[in-house]
C-alpha atoms as a PDB file:
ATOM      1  CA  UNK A   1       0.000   0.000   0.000  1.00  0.00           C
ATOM      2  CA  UNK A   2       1.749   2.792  -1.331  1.00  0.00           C
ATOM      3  CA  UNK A   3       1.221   6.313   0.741  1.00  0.00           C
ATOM      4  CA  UNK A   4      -0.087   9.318  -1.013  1.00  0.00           C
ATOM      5  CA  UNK A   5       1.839  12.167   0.117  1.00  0.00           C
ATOM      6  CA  UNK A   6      -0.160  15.221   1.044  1.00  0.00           C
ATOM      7  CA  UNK A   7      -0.031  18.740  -0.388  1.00  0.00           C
ATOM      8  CA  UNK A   8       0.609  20.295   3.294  1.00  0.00           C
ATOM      9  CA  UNK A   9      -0.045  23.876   4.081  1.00  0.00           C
ATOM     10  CA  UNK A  10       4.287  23.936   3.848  1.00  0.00           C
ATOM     11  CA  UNK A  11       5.161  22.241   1.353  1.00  0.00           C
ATOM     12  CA  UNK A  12       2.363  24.222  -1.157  1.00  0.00           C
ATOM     13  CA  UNK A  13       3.844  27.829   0.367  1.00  0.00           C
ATOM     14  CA  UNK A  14       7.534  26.092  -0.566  1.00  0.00           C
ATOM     15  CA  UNK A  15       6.231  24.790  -3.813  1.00  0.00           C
ATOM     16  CA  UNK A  16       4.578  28.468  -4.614  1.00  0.00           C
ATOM     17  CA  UNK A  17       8.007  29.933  -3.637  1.00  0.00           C
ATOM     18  CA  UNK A  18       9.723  27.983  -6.167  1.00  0.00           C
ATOM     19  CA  UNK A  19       7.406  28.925  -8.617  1.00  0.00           C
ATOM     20  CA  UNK A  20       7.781  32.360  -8.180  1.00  0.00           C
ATOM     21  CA  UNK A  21      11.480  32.933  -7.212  1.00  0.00           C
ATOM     22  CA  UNK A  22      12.865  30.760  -9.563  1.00  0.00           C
ATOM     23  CA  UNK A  23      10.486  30.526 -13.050  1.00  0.00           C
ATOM     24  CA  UNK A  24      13.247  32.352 -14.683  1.00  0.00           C
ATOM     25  CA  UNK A  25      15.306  29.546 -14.284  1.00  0.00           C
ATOM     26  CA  UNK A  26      12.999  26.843 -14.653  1.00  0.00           C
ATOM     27  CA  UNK A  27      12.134  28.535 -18.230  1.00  0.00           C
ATOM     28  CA  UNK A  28      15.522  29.661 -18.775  1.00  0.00           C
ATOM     29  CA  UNK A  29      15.031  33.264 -18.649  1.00  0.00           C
ATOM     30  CA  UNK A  30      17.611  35.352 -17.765  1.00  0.00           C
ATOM     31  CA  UNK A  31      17.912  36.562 -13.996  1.00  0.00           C
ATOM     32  CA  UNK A  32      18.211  39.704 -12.682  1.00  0.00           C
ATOM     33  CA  UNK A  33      21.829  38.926 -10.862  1.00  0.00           C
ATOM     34  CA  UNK A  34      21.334  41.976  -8.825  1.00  0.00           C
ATOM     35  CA  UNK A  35      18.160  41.939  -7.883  1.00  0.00           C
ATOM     36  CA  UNK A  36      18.414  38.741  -6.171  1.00  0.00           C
ATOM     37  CA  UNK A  37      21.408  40.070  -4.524  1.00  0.00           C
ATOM     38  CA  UNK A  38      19.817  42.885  -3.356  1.00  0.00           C
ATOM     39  CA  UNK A  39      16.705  41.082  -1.955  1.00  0.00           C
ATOM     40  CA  UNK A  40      19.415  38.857   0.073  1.00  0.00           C
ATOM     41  CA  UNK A  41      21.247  42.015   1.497  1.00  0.00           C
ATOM     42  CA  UNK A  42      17.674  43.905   2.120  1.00  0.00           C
ATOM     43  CA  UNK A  43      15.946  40.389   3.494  1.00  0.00           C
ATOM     44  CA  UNK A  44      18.468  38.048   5.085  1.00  0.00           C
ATOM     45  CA  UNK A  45      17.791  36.629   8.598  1.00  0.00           C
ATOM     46  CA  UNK A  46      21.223  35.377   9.008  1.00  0.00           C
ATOM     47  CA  UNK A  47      22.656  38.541   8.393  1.00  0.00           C
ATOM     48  CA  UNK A  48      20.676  40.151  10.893  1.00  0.00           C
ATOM     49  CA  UNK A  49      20.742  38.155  13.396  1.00  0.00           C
ATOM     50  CA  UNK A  50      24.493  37.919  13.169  1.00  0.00           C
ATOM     51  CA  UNK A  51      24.822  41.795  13.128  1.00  0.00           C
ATOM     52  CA  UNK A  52      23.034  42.578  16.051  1.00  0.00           C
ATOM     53  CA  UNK A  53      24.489  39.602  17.844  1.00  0.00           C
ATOM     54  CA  UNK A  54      28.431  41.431  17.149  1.00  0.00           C
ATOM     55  CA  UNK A  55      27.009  44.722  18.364  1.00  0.00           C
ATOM     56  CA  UNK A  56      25.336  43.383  21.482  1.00  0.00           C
ATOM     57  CA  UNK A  57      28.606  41.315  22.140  1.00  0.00           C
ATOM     58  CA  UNK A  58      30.895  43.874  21.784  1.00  0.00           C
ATOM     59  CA  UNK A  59      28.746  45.552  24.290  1.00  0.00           C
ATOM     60  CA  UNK A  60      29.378  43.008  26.972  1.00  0.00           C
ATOM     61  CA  UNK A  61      32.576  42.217  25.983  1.00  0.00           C
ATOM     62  CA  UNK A  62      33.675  45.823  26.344  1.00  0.00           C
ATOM     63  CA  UNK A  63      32.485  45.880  29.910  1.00  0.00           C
ATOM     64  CA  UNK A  64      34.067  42.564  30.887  1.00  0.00           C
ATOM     65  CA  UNK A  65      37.645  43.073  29.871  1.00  0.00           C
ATOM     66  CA  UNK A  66      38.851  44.581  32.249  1.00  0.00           C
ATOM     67  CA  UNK A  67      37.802  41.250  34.188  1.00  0.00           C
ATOM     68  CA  UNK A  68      39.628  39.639  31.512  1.00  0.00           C
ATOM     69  CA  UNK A  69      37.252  37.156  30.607  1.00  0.00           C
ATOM     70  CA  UNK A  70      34.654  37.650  27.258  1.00  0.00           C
ATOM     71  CA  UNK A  71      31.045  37.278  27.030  1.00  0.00           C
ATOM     72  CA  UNK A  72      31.576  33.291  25.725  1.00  0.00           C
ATOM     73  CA  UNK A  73      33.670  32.404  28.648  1.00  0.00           C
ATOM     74  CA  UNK A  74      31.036  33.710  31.413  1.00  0.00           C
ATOM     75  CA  UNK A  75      28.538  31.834  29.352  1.00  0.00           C
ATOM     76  CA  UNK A  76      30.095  28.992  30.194  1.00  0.00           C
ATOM     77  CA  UNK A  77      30.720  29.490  34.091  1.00  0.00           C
ATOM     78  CA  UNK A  78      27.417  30.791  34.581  1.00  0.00           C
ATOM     79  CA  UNK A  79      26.377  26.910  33.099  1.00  0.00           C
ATOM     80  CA  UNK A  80      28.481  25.419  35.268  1.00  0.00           C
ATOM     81  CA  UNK A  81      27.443  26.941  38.406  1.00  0.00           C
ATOM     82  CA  UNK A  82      24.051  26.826  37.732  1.00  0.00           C
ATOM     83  CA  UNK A  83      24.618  23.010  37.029  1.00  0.00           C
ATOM     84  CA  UNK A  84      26.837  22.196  40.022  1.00  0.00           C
ATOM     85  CA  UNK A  85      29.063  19.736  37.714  1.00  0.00           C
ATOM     86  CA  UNK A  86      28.239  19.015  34.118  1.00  0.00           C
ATOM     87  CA  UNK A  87      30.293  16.974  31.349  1.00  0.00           C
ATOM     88  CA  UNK A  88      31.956  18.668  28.478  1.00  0.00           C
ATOM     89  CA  UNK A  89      29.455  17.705  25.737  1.00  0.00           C
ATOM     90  CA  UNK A  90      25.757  18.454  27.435  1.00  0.00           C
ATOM     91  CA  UNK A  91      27.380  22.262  28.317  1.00  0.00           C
ATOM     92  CA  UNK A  92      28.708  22.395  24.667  1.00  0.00           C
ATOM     93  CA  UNK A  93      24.851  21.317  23.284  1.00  0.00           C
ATOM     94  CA  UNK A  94      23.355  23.468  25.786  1.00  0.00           C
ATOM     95  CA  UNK A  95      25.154  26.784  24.345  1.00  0.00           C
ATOM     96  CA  UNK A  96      25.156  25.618  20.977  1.00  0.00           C
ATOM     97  CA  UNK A  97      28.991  25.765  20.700  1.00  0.00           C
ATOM     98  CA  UNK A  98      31.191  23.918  18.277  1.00  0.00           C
ATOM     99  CA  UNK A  99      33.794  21.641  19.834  1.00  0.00           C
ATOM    100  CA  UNK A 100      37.018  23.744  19.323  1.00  0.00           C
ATOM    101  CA  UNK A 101      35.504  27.121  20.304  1.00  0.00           C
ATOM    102  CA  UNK A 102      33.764  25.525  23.817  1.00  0.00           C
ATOM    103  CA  UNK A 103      37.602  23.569  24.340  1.00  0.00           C
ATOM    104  CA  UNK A 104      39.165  26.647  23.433  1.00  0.00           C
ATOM    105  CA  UNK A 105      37.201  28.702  26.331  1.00  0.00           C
ATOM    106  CA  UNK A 106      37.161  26.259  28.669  1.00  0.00           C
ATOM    107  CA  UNK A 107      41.277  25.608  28.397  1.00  0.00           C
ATOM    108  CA  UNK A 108      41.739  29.487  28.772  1.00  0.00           C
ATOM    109  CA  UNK A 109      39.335  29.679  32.287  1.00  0.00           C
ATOM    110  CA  UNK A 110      40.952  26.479  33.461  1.00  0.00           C
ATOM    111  CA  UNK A 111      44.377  28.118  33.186  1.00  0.00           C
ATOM    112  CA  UNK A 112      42.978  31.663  34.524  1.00  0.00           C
ATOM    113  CA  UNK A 113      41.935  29.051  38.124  1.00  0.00           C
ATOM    114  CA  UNK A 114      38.132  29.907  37.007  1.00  0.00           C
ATOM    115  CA  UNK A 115      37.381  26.269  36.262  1.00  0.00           C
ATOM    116  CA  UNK A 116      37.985  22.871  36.825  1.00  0.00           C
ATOM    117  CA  UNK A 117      37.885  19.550  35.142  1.00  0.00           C
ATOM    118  CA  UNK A 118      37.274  16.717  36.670  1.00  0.00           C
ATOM    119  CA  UNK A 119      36.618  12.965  36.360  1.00  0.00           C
ATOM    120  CA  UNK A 120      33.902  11.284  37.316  1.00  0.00           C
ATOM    121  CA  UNK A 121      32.854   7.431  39.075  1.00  0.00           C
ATOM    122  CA  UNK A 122      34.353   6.247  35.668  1.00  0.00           C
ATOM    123  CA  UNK A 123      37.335   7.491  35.131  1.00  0.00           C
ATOM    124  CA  UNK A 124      36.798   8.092  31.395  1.00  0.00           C
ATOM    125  CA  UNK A 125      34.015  11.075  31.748  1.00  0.00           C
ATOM    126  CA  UNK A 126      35.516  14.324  32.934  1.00  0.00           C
ATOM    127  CA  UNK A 127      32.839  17.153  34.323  1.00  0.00           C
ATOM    128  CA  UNK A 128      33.632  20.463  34.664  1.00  0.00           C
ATOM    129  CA  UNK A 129      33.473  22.636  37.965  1.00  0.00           C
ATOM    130  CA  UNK A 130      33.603  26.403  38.870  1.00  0.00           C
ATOM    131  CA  UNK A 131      36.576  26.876  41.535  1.00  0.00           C
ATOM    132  CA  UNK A 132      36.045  29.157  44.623  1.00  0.00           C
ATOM    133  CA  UNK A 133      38.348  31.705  42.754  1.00  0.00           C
ATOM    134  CA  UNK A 134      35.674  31.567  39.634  1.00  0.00           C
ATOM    135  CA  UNK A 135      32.662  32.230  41.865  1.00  0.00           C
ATOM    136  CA  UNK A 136      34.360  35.184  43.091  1.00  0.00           C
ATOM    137  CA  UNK A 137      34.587  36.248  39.446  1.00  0.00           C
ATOM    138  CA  UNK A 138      30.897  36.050  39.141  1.00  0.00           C
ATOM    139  CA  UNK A 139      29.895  37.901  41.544  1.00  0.00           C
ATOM    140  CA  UNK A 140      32.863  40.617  40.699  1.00  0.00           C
ATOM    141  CA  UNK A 141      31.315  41.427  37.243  1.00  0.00           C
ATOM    142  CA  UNK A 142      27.479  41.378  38.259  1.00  0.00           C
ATOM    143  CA  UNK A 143      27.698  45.357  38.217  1.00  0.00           C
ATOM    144  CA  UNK A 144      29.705  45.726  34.995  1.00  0.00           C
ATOM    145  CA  UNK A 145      27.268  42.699  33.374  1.00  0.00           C
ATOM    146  CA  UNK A 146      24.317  44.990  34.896  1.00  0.00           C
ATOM    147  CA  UNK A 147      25.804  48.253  32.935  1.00  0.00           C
ATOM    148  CA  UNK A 148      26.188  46.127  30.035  1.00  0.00           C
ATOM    149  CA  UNK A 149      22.557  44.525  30.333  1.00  0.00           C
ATOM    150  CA  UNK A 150      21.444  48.275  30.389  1.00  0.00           C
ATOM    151  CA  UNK A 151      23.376  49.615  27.421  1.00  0.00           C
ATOM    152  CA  UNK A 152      21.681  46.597  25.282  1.00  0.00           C
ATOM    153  CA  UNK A 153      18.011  47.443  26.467  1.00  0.00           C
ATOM    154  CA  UNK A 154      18.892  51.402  25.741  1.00  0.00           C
ATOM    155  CA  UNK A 155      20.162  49.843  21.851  1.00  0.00           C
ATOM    156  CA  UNK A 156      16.983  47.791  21.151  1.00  0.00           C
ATOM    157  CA  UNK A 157      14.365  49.793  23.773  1.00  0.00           C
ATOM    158  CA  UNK A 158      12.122  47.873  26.175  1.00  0.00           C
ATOM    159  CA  UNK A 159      10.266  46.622  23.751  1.00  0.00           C
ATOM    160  CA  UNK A 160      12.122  45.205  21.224  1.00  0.00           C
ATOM    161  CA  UNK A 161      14.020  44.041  24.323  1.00  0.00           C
ATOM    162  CA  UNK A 162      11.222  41.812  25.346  1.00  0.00           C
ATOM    163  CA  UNK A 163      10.765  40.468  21.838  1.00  0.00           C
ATOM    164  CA  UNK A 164      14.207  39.078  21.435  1.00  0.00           C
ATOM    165  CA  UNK A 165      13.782  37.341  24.915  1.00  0.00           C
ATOM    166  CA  UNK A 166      10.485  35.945  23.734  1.00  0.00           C
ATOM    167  CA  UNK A 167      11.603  34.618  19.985  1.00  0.00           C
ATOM    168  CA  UNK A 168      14.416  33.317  21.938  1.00  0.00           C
ATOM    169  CA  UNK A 169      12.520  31.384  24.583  1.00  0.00           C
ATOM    170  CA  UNK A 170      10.316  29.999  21.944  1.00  0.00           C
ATOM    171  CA  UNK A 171      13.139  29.035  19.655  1.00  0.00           C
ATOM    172  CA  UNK A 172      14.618  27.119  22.687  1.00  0.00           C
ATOM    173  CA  UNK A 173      11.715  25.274  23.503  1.00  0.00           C
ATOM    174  CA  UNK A 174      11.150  24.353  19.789  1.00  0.00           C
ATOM    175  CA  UNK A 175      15.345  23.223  19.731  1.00  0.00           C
ATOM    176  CA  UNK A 176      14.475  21.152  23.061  1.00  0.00           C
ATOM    177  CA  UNK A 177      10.981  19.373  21.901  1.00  0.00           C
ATOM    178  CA  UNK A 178      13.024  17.968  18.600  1.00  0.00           C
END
């Protein structure tokens, strides 16, 4: 019994898409090089996102250095003291790091005394742990991370403030259900 795949609600919008972004090439017309171009400079998500995301970094990181220790890195020991102990991998999902940036950061608080790695029941697993001198860090910069937090409302206003932290939330619980 062969099944008949449905014309969903998606894939008609992707199919209509098609049809109207790209007729010229499916009739080999020529295309308007620069047009597309400027509808990806004028309409691109990614480029947005990653924009804003530089500006509102170099915000906090600004404010932090003279902790020495970026925005990334007190991502990660926030994590970690929120979690008590957690293993290399489930911190590097949770942040959405790749492997040599997260390895990276965590080798350069490790050497700074801000973290520790250590192995678990089986010797194999190693779990990472803020130190006493990396606590002391956090609560060091929660004025400075304040100032910062303020500067980035000021940038995007209260409420375009509260969207980001609500698309953000919802992505999240979207990236957790699968």
């Amino acid at each position: 019994m062969k099944r008949r795949k449905r014309l969903t609600k998606k894939r008609y919008l992707l199919w209509l898409y098609i049809q109207l972004n790209y007729e010229s090439l499916l009739m080999e017309k020529p295309i308007d090089k620069l047009s597309l171009i400027k509808s990806m400079s004028q309409h691109c998500i990614a480029a947005r996102i990653r924009l804003l995301s530089r500006m509102v970094t170099n915000i906090y990181d600004s404010a932090l250095s003279p902790f020495g220790v970026k925005l990334t890195q007190m991502n990660i020991l926030v994590v970690v003291y929120l979690s008590g102990e957690i293993a290399y991998d489930p911190l590097r999902k949770r942040l959405k790091m790749e492997k040599s940036t997260a390895s990276r950061n965590i080798e350069r608080l490790r050497k700074k005394g801000w973290l520790d790695i250590i192995s678990g029941k089986d010797k194999r697993r190693k779990f990472l742990k803020i130190t006493p001198a990396g606590e002391e860090l956090l609560g060091k910069v929660h004025e400075v991370w304040e100032e910062a937090q303020k500067k980035t409302v000021n940038l995007f206003g209260e409420e375009g403030t509260d969207v980001l932290c609500n698309i953000a939330n919802d992505v999240w619980k979207k990236d957790k259900e699968g």
